[in-house]
Protein backbone atom coordinates (compact mmCIF):
# COMPACT_ATOMS: atom_id res chain seq x y z
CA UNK A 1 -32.92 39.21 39.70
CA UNK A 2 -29.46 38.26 38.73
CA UNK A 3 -28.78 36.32 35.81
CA UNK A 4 -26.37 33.54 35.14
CA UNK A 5 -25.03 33.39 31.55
CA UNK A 6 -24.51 29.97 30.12
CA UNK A 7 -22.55 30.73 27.53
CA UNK A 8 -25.72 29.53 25.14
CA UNK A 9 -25.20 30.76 21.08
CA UNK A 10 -26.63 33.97 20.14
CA UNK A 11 -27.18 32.32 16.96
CA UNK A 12 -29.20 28.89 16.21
CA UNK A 13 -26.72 25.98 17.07
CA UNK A 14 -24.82 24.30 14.12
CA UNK A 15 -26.47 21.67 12.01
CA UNK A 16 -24.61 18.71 10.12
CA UNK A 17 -27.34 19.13 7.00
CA UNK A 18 -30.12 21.93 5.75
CA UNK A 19 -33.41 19.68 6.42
CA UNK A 20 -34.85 18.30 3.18
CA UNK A 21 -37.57 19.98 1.93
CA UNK A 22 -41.40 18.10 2.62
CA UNK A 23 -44.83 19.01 2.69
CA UNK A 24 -45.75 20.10 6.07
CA UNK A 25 -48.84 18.34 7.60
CA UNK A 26 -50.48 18.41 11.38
CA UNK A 27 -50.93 15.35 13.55
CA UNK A 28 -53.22 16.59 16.05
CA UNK A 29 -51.53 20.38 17.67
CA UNK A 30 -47.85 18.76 16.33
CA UNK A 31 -46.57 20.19 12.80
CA UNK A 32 -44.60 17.67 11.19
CA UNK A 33 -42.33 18.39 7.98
CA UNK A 34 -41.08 21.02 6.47
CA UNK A 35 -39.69 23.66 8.93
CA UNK A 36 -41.58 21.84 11.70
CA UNK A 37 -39.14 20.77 14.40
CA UNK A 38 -38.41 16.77 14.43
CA UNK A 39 -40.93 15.14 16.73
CA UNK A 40 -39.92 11.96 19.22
CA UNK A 41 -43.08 9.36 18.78
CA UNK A 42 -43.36 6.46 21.33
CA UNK A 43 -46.24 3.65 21.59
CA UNK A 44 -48.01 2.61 24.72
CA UNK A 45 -47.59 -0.55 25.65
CA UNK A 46 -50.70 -1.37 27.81
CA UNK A 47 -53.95 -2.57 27.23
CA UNK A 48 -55.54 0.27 25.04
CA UNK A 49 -58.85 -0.96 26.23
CA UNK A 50 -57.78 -0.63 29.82
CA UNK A 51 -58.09 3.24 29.74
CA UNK A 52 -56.89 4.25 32.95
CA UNK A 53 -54.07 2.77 32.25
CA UNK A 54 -53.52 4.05 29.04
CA UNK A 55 -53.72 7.29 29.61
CA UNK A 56 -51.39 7.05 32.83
CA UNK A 57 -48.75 6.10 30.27
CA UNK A 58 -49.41 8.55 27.86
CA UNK A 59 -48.79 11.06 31.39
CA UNK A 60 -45.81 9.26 31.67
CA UNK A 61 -44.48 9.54 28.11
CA UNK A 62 -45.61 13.39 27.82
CA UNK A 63 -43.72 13.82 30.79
CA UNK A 64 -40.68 12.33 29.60
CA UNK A 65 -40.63 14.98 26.29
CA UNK A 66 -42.80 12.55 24.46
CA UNK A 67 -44.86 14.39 21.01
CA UNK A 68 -47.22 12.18 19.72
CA UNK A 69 -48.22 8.73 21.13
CA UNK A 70 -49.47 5.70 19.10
CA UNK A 71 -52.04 3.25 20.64
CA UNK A 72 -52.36 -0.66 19.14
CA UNK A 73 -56.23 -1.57 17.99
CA UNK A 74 -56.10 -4.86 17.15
CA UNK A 75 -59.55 -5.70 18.78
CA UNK A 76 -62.81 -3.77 18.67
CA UNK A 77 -62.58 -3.03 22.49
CA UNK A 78 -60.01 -1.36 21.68
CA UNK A 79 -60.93 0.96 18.91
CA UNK A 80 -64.14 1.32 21.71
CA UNK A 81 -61.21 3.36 24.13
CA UNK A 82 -60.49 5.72 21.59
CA UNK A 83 -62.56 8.59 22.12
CA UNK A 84 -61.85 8.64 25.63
CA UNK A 85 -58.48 8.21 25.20
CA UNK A 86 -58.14 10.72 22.69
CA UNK A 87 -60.30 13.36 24.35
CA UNK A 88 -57.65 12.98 27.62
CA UNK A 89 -54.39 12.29 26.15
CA UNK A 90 -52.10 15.80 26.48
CA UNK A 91 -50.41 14.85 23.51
CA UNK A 92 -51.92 13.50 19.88
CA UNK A 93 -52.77 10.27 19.77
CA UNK A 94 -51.86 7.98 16.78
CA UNK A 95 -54.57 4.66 16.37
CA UNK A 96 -52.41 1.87 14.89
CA UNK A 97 -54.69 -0.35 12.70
CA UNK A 98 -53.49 -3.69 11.17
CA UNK A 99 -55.55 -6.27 9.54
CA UNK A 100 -58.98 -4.79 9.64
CA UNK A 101 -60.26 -1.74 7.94
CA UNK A 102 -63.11 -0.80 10.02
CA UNK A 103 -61.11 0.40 12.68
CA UNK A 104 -59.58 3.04 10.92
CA UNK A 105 -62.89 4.53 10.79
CA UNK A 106 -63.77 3.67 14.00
CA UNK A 107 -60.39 5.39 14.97
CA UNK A 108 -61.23 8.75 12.85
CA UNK A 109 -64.60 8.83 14.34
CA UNK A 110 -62.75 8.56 17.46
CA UNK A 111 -60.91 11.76 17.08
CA UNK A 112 -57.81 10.71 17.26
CA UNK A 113 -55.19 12.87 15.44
CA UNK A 114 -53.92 10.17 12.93
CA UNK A 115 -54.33 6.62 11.62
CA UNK A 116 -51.27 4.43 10.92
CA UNK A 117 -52.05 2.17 8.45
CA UNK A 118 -50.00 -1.12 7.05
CA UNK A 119 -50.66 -1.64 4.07
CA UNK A 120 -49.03 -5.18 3.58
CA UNK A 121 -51.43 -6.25 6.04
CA UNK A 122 -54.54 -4.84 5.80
CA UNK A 123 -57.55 -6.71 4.28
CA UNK A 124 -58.81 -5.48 0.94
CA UNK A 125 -57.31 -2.22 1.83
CA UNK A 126 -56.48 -0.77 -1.88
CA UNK A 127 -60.75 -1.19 -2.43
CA UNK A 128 -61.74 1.18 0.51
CA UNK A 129 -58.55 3.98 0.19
CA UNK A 130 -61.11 6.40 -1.19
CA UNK A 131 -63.08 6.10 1.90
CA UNK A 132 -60.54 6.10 3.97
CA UNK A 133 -59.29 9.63 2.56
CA UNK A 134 -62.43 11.05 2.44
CA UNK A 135 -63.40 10.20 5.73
CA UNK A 136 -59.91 11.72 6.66
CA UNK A 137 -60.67 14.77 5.00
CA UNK A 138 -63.35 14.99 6.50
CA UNK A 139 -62.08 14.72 10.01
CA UNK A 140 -58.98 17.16 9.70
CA UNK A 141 -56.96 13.78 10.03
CA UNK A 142 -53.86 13.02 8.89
CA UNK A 143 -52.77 9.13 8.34
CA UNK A 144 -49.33 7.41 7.80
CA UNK A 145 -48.14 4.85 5.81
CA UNK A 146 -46.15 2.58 7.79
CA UNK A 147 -44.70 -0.49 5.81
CA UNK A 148 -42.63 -2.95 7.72
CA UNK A 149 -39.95 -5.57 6.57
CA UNK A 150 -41.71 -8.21 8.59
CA UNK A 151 -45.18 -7.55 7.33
CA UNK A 152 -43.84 -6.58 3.35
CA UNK A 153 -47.09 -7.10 0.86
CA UNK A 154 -46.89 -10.79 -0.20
CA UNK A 155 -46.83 -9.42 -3.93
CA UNK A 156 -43.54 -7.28 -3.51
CA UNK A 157 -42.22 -10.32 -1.27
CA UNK A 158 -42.54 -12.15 -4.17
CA UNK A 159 -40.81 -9.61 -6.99
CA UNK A 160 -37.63 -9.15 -4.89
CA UNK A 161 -37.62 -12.19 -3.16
CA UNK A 162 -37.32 -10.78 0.44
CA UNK A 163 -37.75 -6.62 2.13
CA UNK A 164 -35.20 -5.17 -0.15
CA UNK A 165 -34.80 -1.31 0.19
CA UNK A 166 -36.53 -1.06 -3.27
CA UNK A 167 -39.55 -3.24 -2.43
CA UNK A 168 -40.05 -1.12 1.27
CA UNK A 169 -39.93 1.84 -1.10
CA UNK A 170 -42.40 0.45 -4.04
CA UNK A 171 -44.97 -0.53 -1.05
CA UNK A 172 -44.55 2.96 0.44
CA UNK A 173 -45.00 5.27 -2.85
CA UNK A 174 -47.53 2.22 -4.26
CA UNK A 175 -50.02 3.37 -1.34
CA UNK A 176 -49.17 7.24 -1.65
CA UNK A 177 -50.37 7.16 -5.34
CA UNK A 178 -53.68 5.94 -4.19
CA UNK A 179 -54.17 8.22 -1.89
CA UNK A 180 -52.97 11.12 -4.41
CA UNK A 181 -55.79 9.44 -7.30
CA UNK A 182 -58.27 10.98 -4.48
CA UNK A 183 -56.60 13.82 -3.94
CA UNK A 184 -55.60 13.11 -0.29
CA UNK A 185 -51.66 14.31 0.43
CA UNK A 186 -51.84 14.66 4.24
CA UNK A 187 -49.83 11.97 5.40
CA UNK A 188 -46.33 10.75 6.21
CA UNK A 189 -44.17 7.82 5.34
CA UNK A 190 -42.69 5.28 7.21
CA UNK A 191 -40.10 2.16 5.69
CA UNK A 192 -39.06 0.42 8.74
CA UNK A 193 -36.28 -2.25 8.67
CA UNK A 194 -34.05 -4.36 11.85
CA UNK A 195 -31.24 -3.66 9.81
CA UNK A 196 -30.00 -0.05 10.20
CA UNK A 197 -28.22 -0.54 6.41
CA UNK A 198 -30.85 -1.61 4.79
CA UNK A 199 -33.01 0.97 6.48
CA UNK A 200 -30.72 3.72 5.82
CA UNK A 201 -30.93 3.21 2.51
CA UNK A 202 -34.98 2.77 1.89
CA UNK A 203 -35.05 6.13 3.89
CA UNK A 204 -32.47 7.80 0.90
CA UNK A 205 -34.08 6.36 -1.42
CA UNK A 206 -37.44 7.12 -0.47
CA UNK A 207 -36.28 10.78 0.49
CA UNK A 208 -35.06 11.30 -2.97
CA UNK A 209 -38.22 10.11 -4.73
CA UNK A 210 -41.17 12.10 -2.94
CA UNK A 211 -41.44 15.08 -0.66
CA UNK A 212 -44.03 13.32 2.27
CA UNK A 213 -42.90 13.89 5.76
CA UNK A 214 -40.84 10.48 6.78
CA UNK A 215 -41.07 9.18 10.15
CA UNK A 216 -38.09 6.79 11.05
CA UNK A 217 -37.70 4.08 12.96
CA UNK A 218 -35.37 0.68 13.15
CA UNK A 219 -38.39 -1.50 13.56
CA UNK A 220 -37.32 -4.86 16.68
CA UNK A 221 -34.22 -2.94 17.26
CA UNK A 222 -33.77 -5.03 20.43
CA UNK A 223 -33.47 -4.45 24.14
CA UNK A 224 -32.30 -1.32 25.47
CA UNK A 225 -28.78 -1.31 24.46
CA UNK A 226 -28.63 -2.64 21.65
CA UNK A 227 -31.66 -0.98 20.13
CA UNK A 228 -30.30 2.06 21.26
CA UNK A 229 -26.98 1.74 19.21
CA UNK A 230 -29.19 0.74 16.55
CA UNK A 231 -31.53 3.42 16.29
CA UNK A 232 -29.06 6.20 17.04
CA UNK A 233 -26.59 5.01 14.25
CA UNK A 234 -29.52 4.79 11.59
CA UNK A 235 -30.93 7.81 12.87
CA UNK A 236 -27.97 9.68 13.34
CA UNK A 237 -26.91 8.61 9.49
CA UNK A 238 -30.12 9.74 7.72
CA UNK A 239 -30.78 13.33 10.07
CA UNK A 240 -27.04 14.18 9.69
CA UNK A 241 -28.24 14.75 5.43
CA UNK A 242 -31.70 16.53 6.67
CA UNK A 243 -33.57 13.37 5.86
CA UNK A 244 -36.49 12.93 8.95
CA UNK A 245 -39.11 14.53 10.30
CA UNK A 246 -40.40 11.96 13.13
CA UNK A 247 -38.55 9.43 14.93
CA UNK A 248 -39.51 6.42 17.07
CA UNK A 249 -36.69 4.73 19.44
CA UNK A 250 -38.35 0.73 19.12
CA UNK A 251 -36.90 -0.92 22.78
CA UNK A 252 -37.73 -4.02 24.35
CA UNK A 253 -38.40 -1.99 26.99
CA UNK A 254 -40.19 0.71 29.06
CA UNK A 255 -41.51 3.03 26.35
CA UNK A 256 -40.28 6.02 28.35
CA UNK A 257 -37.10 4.93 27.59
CA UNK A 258 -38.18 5.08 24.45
CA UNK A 259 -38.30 9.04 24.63
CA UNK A 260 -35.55 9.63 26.34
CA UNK A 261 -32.58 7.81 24.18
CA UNK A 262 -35.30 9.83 21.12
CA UNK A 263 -34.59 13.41 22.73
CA UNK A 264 -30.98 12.92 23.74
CA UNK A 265 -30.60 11.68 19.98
CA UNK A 266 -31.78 14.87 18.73
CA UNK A 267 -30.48 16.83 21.28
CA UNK A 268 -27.05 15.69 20.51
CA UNK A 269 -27.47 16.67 16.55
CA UNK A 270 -28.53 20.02 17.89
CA UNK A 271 -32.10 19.38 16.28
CA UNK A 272 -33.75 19.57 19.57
CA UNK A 273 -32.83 22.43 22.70
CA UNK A 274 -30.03 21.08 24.87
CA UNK A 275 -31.27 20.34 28.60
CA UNK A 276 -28.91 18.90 31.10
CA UNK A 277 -25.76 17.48 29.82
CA UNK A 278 -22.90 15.70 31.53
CA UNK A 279 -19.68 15.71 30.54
CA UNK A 280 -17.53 12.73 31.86
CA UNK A 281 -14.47 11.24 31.40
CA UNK A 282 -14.14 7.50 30.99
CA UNK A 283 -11.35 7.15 33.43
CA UNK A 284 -8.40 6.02 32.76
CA UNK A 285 -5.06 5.23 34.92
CA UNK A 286 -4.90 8.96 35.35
CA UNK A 287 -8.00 9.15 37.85
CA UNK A 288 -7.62 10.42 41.45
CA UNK A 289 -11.26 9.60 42.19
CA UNK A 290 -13.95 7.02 41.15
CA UNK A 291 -15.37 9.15 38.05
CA UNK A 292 -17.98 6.26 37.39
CA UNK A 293 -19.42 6.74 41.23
CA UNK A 294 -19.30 10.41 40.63
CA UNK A 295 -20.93 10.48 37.28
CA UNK A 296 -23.53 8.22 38.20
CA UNK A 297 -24.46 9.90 41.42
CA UNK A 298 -24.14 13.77 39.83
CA UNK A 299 -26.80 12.30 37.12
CA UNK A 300 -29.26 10.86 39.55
CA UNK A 301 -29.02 13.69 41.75
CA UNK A 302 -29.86 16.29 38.88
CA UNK A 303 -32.48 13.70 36.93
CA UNK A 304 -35.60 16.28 36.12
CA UNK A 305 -33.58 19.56 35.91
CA UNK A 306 -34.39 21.49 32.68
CA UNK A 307 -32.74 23.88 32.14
CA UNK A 308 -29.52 23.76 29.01
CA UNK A 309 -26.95 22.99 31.36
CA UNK A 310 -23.34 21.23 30.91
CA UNK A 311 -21.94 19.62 34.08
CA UNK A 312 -18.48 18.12 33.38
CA UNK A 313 -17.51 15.57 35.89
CA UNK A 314 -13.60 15.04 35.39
CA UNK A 315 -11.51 12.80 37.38
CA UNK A 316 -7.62 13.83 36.19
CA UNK A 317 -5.71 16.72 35.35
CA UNK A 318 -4.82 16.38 32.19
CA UNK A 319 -8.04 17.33 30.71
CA UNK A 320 -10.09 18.08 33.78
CA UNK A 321 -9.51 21.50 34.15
CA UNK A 322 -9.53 22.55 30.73
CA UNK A 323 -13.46 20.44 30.20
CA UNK A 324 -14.86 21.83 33.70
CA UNK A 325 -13.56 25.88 32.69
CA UNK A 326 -15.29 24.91 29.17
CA UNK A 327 -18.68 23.75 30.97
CA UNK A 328 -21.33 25.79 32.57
CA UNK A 329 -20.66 23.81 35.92
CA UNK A 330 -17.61 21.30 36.49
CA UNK A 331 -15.21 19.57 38.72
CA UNK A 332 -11.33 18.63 38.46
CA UNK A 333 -10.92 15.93 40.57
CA UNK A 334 -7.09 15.21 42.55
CA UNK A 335 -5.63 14.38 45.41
CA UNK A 336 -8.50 13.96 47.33
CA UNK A 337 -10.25 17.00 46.03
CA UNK A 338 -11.93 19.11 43.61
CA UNK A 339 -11.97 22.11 42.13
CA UNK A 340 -15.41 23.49 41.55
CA UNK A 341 -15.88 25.66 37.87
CA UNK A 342 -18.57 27.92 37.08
CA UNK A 343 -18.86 29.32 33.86
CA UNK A 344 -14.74 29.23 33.64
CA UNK A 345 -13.78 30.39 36.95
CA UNK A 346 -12.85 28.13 40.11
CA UNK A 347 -15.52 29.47 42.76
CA UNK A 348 -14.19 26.87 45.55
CA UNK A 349 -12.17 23.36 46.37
CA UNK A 350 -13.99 20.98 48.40
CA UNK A 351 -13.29 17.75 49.87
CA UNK A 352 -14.04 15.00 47.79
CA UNK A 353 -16.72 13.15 49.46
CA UNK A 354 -18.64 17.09 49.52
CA UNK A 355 -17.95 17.14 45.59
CA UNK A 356 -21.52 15.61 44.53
CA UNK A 357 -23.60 17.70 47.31
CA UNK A 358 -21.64 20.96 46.14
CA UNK A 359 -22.13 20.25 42.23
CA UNK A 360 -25.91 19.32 42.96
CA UNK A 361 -26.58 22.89 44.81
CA UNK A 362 -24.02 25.00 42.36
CA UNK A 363 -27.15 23.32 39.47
CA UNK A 364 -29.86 24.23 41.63
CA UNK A 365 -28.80 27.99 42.04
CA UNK A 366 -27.80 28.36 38.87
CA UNK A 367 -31.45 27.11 37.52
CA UNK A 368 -33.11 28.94 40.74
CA UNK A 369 -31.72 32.18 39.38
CA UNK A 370 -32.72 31.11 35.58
CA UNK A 371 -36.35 31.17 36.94
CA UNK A 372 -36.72 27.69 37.02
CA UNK A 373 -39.14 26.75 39.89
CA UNK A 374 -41.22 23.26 38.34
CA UNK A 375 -39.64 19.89 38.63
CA UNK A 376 -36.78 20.98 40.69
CA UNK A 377 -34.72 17.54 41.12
CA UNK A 378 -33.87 16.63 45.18
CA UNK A 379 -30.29 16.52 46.34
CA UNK A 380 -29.41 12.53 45.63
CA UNK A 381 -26.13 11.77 46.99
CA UNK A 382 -24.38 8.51 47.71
């Protein structure tokens, strides 16, 4: 069979930081910490009662690259689902208990992989840690301690007068050291915050004062865009020093989405394996063709496609030529044409209605003969 070479590094692709060094612990089949690769974490946002459901979007989100998946419990129907839904689920399954303690054992009895647990709003928590770790222990579970700017313990609220960086931190390493008086160390950290700055800087601070897995995440970022600029700023901040082990994308919106903006995050800090990337320009008074039509319709047309490609989609020539010979696949558009790159070389000029069809099959060969042959994308062409 031939083989295409895509030009990928012989060595592991350059990082911005060496990770910081944390205790390694398992959530379900997923390592998380120490050389463990950074996990994307999303949250189903159905009924967890309604089963079917539930586990339809938990298909959905493991299709979509999701690694763990965290399911509310707020009522005792709820915690009921669990052992169904964590006997199905593909991926591990996180229960997310607030307010009452009973359902974290419910939720370890359940099977699920881990318990998140808020301590700022969980009644008479601090009495019943010990039983909570043992029962962990006991179960091969792993928990973590999320602590949230809108639900802060009333008694830290009160120190520093509102979710400081230092009070998210003293919540966070309060808990740990009750946990640690019963020996229990198997869990990760959470400090969540809407503001990426003061986020950014419980994170630091919290890195710099234990060695527990953290799991970020700009709590009510907002809808999609926004949230998105949000999270990746924050999260492209604290992973660019090594500080992170799990990340959760919050959107006011489709928790797939979720995954996605989590992956290409990653991705684009070389902390995850490249997939598809396209390379575009953002036109300019330069442009010969309508690079937005192009881009968009070269995107949709290659949505699923796996394999660690780089399409660049240029529309001048100024830098189109010299972006499409650095790709893997490309096009310099002009004068009604375009000049079709593979892996540096021109291999043909097309018209430039046929540039989209010809860019979509040059992909598919190229991942046919890479031995890709599951969730081959359909020619989509406007």
């Amino acid at each position: 069979m031939t083989t295409i070479d895509l030009g990928l590094p012989a060595m592991p692709p350059e990082t911005l930081a060496t990770r910081r060094k944390s205790r390694k612990i398992k959530v379900g089949k997923v390592e998380v910490g120490g050389d463990a690769p950074i996990s994307v974490q999303s949250m189903t946002t159905t009924l967890t009662a309604d089963i079917n459901a539930t586990l339809q979007q938990i298909a959905q989100l493991t299709a979509a690259g999701c690694d763990i998946v965290r399911v509310a419990v707020p009522s005792a129907d709820d915690a009921d689902a669990l052992p169904a839904i964590a006997q199905k689920s593909q991926i591990p399954v996180i229960a997310d208990i607030h307010f009452q303690p009973r359902y974290v054992f419910a939720a370890i009895e359940a099977g699920c992989a881990a318990v998140r647990v808020n301590p700022g709003n969980i009644k008479a928590f601090d009495d019943q840690v010990k039983e909570i770790a043992q029962a962990a222990t006991e179960a091969g579970v792993s928990l973590r301690i999320g602590v949230n700017a809108g639900s802060l313990d009333k008694r830290l609220l009160a120190k520093y007068g509102r979710a400081t960086p230092e009070a998210l931190v003293e919540s966070a390493l309060w808990e740990a050291s009750l946990f640690e008086e019963h020996g229990f160390r198997d869990f990760k950290i959470s400090v969540k915050h809407h503001d990426p700055v003061v986020m950014i800087k419980a994170y630091e601070q919290l890195a710099e004062q234990c060695d527990y897995p953290l799991h970020l995440g700009v709590t009510e970022a907002g809808p999609a865009f926004q949230g998105t600029i949000k999270s990746s700023v924050a999260f492209g901040a604290l992973l660019s020093k090594g500080i992170g082990d799990t990340i959760r994308v919050s959107l006011s919106a489709d928790p797939v989405e979720e995954v996605k903006v989590g992956a290409k995050i990653l991705e684009s800090l070389n902390l995850r394996p490249r997939k598809l990337e396209i390379v575009s320009c953002p036109s300019c008074g330069r442009a010969q063709v309508d690079v937005y039509k192009l881009a968009d319709e070269v995107t949709a047309g290659l949505e699923g496609l796996t394999v660690p490609l780089r399409v660049a989609v240029m529309g001048c020539v100024v830098n189109g030529p010299g972006e499409a010979r650095e790709a893997d696949l490309g096009v310099a558009s002009g004068n009604g044409k375009g000049q079709i790159f593979v892996r540096g070389e021109v291999v043909k000029t097309v018209k430039e209605s046929d540039i989209v069809e010809t860019l979509i099959e040059e992909a598919m060969r190229i991942a046919d003969e890479m031995g890709e042959v599951e969730g081959t994308p359909q020619v989509s062409v406007g």
